[in-house]
Protein backbone atom coordinates (compact mmCIF):
# COMPACT_ATOMS: atom_id res chain seq x y z
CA UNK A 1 -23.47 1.04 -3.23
CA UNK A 2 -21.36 0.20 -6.63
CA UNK A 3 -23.26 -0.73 -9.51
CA UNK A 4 -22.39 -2.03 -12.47
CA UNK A 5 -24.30 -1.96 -15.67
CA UNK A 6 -23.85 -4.17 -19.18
CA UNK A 7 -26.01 -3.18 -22.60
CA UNK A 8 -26.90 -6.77 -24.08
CA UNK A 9 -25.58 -6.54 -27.60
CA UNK A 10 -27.00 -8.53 -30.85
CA UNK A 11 -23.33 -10.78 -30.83
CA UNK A 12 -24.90 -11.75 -27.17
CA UNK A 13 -27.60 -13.74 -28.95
CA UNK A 14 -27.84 -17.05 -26.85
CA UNK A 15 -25.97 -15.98 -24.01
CA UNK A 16 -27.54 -16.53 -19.91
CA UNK A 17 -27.33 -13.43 -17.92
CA UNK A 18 -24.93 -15.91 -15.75
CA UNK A 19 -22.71 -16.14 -18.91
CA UNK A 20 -22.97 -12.34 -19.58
CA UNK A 21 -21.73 -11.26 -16.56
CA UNK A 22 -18.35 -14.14 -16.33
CA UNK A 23 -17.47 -12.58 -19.70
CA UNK A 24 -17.95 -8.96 -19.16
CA UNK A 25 -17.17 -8.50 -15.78
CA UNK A 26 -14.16 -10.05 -13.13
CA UNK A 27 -15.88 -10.98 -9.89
CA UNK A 28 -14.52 -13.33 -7.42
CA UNK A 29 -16.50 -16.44 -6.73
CA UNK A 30 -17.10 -15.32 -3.46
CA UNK A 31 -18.18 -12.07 -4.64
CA UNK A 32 -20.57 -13.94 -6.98
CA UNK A 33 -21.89 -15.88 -4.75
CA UNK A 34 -22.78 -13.05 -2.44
CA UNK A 35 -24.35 -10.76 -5.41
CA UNK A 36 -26.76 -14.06 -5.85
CA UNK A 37 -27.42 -14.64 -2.39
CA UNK A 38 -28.37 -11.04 -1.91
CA UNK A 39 -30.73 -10.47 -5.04
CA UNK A 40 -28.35 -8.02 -6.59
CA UNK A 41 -29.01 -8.77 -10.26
CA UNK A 42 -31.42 -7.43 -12.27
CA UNK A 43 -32.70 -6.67 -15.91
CA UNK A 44 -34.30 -3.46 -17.26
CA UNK A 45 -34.65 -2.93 -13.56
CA UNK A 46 -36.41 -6.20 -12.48
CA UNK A 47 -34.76 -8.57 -10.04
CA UNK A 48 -33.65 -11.94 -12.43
CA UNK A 49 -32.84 -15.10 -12.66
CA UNK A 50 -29.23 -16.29 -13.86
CA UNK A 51 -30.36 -18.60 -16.33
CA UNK A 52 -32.36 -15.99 -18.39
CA UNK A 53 -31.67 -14.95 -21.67
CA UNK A 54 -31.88 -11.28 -22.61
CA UNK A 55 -32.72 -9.79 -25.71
CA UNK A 56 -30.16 -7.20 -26.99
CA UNK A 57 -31.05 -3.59 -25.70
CA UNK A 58 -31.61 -5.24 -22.19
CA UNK A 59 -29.67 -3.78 -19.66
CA UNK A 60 -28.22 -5.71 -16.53
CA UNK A 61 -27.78 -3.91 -13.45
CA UNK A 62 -25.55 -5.28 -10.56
CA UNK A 63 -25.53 -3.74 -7.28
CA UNK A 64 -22.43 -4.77 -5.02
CA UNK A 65 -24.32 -5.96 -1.60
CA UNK A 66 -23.75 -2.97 1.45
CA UNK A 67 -21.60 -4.15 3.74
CA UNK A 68 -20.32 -2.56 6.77
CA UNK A 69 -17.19 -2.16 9.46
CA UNK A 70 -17.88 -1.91 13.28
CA UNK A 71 -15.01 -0.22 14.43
CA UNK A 72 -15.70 2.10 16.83
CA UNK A 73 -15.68 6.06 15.32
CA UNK A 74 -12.75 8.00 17.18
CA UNK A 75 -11.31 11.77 16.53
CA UNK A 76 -8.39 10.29 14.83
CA UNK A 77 -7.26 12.53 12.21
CA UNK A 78 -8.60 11.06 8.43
CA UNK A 79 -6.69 13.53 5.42
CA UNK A 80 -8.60 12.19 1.83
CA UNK A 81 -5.86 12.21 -0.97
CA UNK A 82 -8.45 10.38 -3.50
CA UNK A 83 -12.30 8.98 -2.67
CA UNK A 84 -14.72 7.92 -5.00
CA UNK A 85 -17.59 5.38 -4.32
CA UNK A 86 -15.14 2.56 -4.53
CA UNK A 87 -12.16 3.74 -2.66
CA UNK A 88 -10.82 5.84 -0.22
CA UNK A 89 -6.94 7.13 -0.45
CA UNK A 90 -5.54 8.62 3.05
CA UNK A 91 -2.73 10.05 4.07
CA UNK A 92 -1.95 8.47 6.92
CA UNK A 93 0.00 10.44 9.93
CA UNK A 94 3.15 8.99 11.44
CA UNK A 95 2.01 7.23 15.02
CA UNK A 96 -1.18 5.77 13.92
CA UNK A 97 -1.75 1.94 13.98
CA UNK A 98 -3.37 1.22 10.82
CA UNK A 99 -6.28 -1.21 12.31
CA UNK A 100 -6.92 -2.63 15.47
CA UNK A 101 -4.77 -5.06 17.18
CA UNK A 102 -4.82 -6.63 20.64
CA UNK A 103 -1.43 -4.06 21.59
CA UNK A 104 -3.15 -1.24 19.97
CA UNK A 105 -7.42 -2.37 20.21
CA UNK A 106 -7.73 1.77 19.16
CA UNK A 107 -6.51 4.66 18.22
CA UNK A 108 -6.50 3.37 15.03
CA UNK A 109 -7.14 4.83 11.14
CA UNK A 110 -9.41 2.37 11.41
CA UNK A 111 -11.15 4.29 13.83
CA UNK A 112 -10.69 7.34 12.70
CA UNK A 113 -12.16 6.02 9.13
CA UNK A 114 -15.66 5.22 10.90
CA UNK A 115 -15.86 8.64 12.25
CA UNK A 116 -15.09 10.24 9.04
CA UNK A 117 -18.29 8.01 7.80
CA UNK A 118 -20.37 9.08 10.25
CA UNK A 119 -19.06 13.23 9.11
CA UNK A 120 -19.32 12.75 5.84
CA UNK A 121 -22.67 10.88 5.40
CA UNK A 122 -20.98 7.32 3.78
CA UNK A 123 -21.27 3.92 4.99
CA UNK A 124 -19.08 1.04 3.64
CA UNK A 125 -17.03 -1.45 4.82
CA UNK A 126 -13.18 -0.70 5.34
CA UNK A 127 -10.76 -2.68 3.68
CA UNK A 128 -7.23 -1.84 3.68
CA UNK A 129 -5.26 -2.32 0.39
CA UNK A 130 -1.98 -1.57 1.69
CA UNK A 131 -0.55 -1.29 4.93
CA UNK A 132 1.78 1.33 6.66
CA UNK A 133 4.06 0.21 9.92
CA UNK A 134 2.51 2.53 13.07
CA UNK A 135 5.51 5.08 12.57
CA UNK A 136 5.80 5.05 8.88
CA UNK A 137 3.31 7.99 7.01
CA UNK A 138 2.28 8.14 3.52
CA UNK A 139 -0.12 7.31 1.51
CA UNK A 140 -3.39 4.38 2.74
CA UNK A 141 -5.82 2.66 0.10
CA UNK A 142 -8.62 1.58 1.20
CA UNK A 143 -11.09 -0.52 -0.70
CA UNK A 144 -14.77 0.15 -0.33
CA UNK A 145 -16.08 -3.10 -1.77
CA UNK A 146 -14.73 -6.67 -2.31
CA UNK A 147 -14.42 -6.57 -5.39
CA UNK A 148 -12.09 -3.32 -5.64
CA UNK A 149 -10.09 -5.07 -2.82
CA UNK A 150 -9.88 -8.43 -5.03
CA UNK A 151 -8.75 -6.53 -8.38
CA UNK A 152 -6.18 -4.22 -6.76
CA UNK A 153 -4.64 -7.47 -4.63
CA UNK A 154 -4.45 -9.08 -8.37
CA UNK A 155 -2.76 -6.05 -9.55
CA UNK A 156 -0.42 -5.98 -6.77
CA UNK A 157 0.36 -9.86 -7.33
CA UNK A 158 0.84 -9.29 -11.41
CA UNK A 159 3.45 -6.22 -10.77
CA UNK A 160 0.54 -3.87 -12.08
CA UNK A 161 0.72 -1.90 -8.49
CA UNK A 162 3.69 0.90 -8.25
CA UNK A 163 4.56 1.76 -4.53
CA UNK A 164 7.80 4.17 -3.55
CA UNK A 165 8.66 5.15 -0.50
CA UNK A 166 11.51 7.91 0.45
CA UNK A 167 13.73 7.02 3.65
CA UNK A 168 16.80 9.11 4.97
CA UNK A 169 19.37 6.33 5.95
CA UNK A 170 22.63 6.54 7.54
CA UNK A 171 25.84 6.53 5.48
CA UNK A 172 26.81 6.99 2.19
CA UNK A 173 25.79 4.49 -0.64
CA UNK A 174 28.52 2.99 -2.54
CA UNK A 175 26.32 3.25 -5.77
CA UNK A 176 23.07 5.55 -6.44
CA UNK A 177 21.14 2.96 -7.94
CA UNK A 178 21.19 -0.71 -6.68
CA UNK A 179 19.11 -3.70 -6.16
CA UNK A 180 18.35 -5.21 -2.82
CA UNK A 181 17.28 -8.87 -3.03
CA UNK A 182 17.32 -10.86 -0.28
CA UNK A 183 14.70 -13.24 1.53
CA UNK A 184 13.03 -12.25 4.70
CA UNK A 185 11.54 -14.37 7.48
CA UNK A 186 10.29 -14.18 10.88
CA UNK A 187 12.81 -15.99 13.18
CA UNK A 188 10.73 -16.04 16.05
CA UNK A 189 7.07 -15.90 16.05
CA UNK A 190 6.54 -14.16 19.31
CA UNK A 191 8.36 -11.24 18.14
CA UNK A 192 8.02 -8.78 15.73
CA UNK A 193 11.42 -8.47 14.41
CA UNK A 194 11.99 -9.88 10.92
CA UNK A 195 15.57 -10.07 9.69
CA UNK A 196 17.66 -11.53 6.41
CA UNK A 197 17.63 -15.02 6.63
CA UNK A 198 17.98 -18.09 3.72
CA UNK A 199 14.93 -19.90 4.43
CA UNK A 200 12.70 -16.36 4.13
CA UNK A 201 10.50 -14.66 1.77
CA UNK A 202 11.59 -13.72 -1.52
CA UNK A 203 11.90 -9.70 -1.26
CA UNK A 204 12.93 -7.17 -3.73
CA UNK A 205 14.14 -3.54 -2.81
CA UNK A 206 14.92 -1.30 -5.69
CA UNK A 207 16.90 2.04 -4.53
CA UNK A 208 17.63 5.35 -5.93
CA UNK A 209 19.86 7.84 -3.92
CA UNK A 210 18.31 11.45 -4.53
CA UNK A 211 20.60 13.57 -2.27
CA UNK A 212 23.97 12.83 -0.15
CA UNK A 213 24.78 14.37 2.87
CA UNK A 214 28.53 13.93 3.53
CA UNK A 215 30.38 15.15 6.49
CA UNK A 216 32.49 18.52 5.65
CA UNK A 217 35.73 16.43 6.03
CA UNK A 218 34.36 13.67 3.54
CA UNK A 219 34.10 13.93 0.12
CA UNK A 220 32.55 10.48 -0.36
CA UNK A 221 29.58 10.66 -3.04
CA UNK A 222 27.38 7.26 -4.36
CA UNK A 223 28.61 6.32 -8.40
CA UNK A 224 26.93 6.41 -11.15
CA UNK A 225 26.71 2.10 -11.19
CA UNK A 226 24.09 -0.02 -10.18
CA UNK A 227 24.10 -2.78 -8.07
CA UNK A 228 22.81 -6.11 -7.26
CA UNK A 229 22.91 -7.28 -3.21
CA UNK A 230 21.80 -10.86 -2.60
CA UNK A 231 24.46 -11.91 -0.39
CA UNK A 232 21.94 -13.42 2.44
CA UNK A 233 25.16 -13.65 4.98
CA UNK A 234 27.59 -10.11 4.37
CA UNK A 235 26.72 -6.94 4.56
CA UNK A 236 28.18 -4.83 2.52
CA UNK A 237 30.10 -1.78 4.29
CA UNK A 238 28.62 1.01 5.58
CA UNK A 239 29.65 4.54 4.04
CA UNK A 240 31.66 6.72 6.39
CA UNK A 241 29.49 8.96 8.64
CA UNK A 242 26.77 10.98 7.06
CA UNK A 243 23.24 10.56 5.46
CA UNK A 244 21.55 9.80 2.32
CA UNK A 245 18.30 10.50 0.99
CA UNK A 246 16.97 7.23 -0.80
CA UNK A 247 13.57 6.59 -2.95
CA UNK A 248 12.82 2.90 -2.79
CA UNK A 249 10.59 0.62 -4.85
CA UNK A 250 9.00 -2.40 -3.87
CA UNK A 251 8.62 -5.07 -6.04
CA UNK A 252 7.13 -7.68 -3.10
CA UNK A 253 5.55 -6.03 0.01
CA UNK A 254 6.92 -8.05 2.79
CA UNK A 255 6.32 -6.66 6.50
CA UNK A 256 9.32 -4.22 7.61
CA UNK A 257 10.66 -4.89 4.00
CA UNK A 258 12.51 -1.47 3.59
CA UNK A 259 13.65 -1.06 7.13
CA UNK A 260 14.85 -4.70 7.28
CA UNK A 261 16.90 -4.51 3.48
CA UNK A 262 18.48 -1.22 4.69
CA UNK A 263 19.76 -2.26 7.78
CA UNK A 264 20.85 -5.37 6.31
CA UNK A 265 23.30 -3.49 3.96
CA UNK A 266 24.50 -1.43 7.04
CA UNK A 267 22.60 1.50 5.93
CA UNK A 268 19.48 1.47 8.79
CA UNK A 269 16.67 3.93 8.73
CA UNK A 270 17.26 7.53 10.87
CA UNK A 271 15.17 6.84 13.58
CA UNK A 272 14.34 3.27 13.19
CA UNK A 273 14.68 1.73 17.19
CA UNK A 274 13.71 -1.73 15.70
CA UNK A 275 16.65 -1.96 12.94
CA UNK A 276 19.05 1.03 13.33
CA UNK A 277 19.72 3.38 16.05
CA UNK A 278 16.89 5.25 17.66
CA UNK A 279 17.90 9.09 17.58
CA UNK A 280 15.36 11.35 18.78
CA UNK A 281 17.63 14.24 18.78
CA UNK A 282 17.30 13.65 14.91
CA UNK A 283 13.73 12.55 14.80
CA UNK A 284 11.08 10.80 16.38
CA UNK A 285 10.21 7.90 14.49
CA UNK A 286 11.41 5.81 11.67
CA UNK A 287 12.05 8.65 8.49
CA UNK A 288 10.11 6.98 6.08
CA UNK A 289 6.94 7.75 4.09
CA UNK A 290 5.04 6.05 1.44
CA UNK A 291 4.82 9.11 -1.46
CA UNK A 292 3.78 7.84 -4.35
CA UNK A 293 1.25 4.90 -5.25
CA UNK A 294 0.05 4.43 -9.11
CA UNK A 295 -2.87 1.52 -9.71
CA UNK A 296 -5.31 0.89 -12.22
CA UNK A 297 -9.08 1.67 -11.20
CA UNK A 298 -10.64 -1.52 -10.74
CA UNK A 299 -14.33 0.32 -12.52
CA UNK A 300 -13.02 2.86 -14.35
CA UNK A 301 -9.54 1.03 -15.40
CA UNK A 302 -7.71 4.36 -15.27
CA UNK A 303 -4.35 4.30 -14.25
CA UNK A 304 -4.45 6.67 -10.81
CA UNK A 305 -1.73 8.02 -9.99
CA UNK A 306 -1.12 9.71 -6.34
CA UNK A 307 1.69 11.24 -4.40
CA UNK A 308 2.20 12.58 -0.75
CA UNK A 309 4.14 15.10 0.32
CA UNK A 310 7.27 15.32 2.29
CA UNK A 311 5.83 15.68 5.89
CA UNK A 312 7.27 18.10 8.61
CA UNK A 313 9.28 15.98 10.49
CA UNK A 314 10.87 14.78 7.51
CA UNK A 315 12.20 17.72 6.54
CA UNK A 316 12.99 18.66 9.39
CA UNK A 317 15.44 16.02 9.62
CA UNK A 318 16.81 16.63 6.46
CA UNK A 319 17.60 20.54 7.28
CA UNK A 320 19.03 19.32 10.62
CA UNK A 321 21.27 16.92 8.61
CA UNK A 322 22.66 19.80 6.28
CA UNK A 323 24.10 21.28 9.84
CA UNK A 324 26.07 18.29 11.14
């Protein structure tokens, strides 16, 4: 259980507990409400009423109510990057679902989460921060409260929340820096496919090209200039043969966002059966991973920074690459 804990000061001198807390701390209303309706509030260690007014040395104690997920606990593999008592940060394995869904009820991280509860003697109630397609890997938050959830979703919404991926797409890119922004929208609702379309989502792909992998008879590289795309109906041309290794940056967090912008430039994802050509010669699943994710701690307010290896596959592909 998170608790949270305010020193009454002599500047607080007329000042409710209710008005102590909405200055010094940022719960939702619905968090509020559920701290009241739960008897969660107390001072110098004595349940409270709201409307009191404390003298300064007072302390007021808030405990976050316990709440729980009933998923059921499966041997799905859980690997801890970060965990306090407020969050959990996982590094999620390529062919996981992230929760339940009626094509995928288990098997889940999910799953795996509630066994890694029952292992490790915790008990809180999952709530994913992010989320990871089921062939994508990298790096999972998971809130362990409302509240965390509801500061990091503001963060996200405010730009504070830093999320790259790396990706090895087909072709060489014209420039090794660019801009992808283009809307994004579902065209049909019973499938899953998303695509470029005029009347979509705002979405925002920034790009670096780390590495180039040219064919021996091609001596096509990316420049050194940056680009804008937002050219909803052309795609720009694909680069001759070969492979580049790209670090994206999302500025919105639409669903299939990267693997729908690359393809749309003519530069799919190795791998991707959805929105390039699936290879498994190559590799068998889409080649990206989430690797890096930076936030501010929604107690604490540090900044957290966190990164995620490569994975094995991934590299892999890459030294399989440097042969063709």
């Amino acid at each position: 259980m998170s608790k949270f804990n305010y020193t009454v000061t002599n500047s607080d001198a007329e000042l409710s507990i209710k008005e102590l807390i909405r200055q010094n701390f940022s719960f939702s209303s619905r968090m509020m409400a559920r701290i009241k309706k739960n008897d969660c509030i107390y001072l110098n260690g004595d349940s409270v009423r709201l409307f009191i007014v404390p003298k300064p040395g007072d302390i007021i104690e808030i405990d976050l109510p316990d709440e729980q997920s009933h998923f059921t606990p499966q041997n799905i593999p859980i690997f801890p990057v970060f965990e306090d008592d407020d969050l959990l940060v996982v590094n999620k394995p390529a062919g996981y679902v992230v929760h339940p869904t009626s094509g995928h009820p288990t098997g889940t991280i999910a799953n795996g989460i509630a066994k890694y509860m029952i292992d490790t003697n915790r008990s809180f109630k999952i709530r994913f921060i992010n989320r990871l397609d089921m062939d994508t890997s990298g790096l999972l938050v998971i809130a362990k409260n409302a509240h965390c959830q509801d500061s990091i979703v503001k963060q996200m919404q405010t730009g504070k929340v830093l999320k790259k991926y790396i990706a090895v797409a087909s072709g060489i890119f014209e420039n090794e820096k660019g801009t992808i922004d283009l809307p994004i929208g579902r065209p049909d609702p019973e499938r899953v496919q998303r695509c470029v379309t005029a009347d979509g989502h705002p979405s925002i792909t920034h790009y670096t090209v780390l590495q180039s992998f040219a064919p021996a008879d091609s001596k096509s590289e990316p420049n050194l200039n940056t680009t804008t795309i937002n050219m909803v109906n052309s795609k720009p041309a694909n680069g001759k043969g070969g492979f580049s290794l790209v670090e994206l940056r999302l500025e919105t967090g639409r669903t299939h966002q990267i693997r729908v912008h690359l393809s749309h430039i003519g530069h799919p994802i190795i791998g991707d059966h959805l929105y390039g050509i699936d290879n498994a010669r190559l590799i068998e699943r889409q080649a990206l991973h989430a690797h890096y994710i930076s936030f501010y701690h929604p107690i604490s307010g540090e900044l957290i920074e966190l990164t995620s290896q490569i994975p094995a596959d991934i590299e892999a592909l890459i030294a399989k690459i440097k042969q063709i």
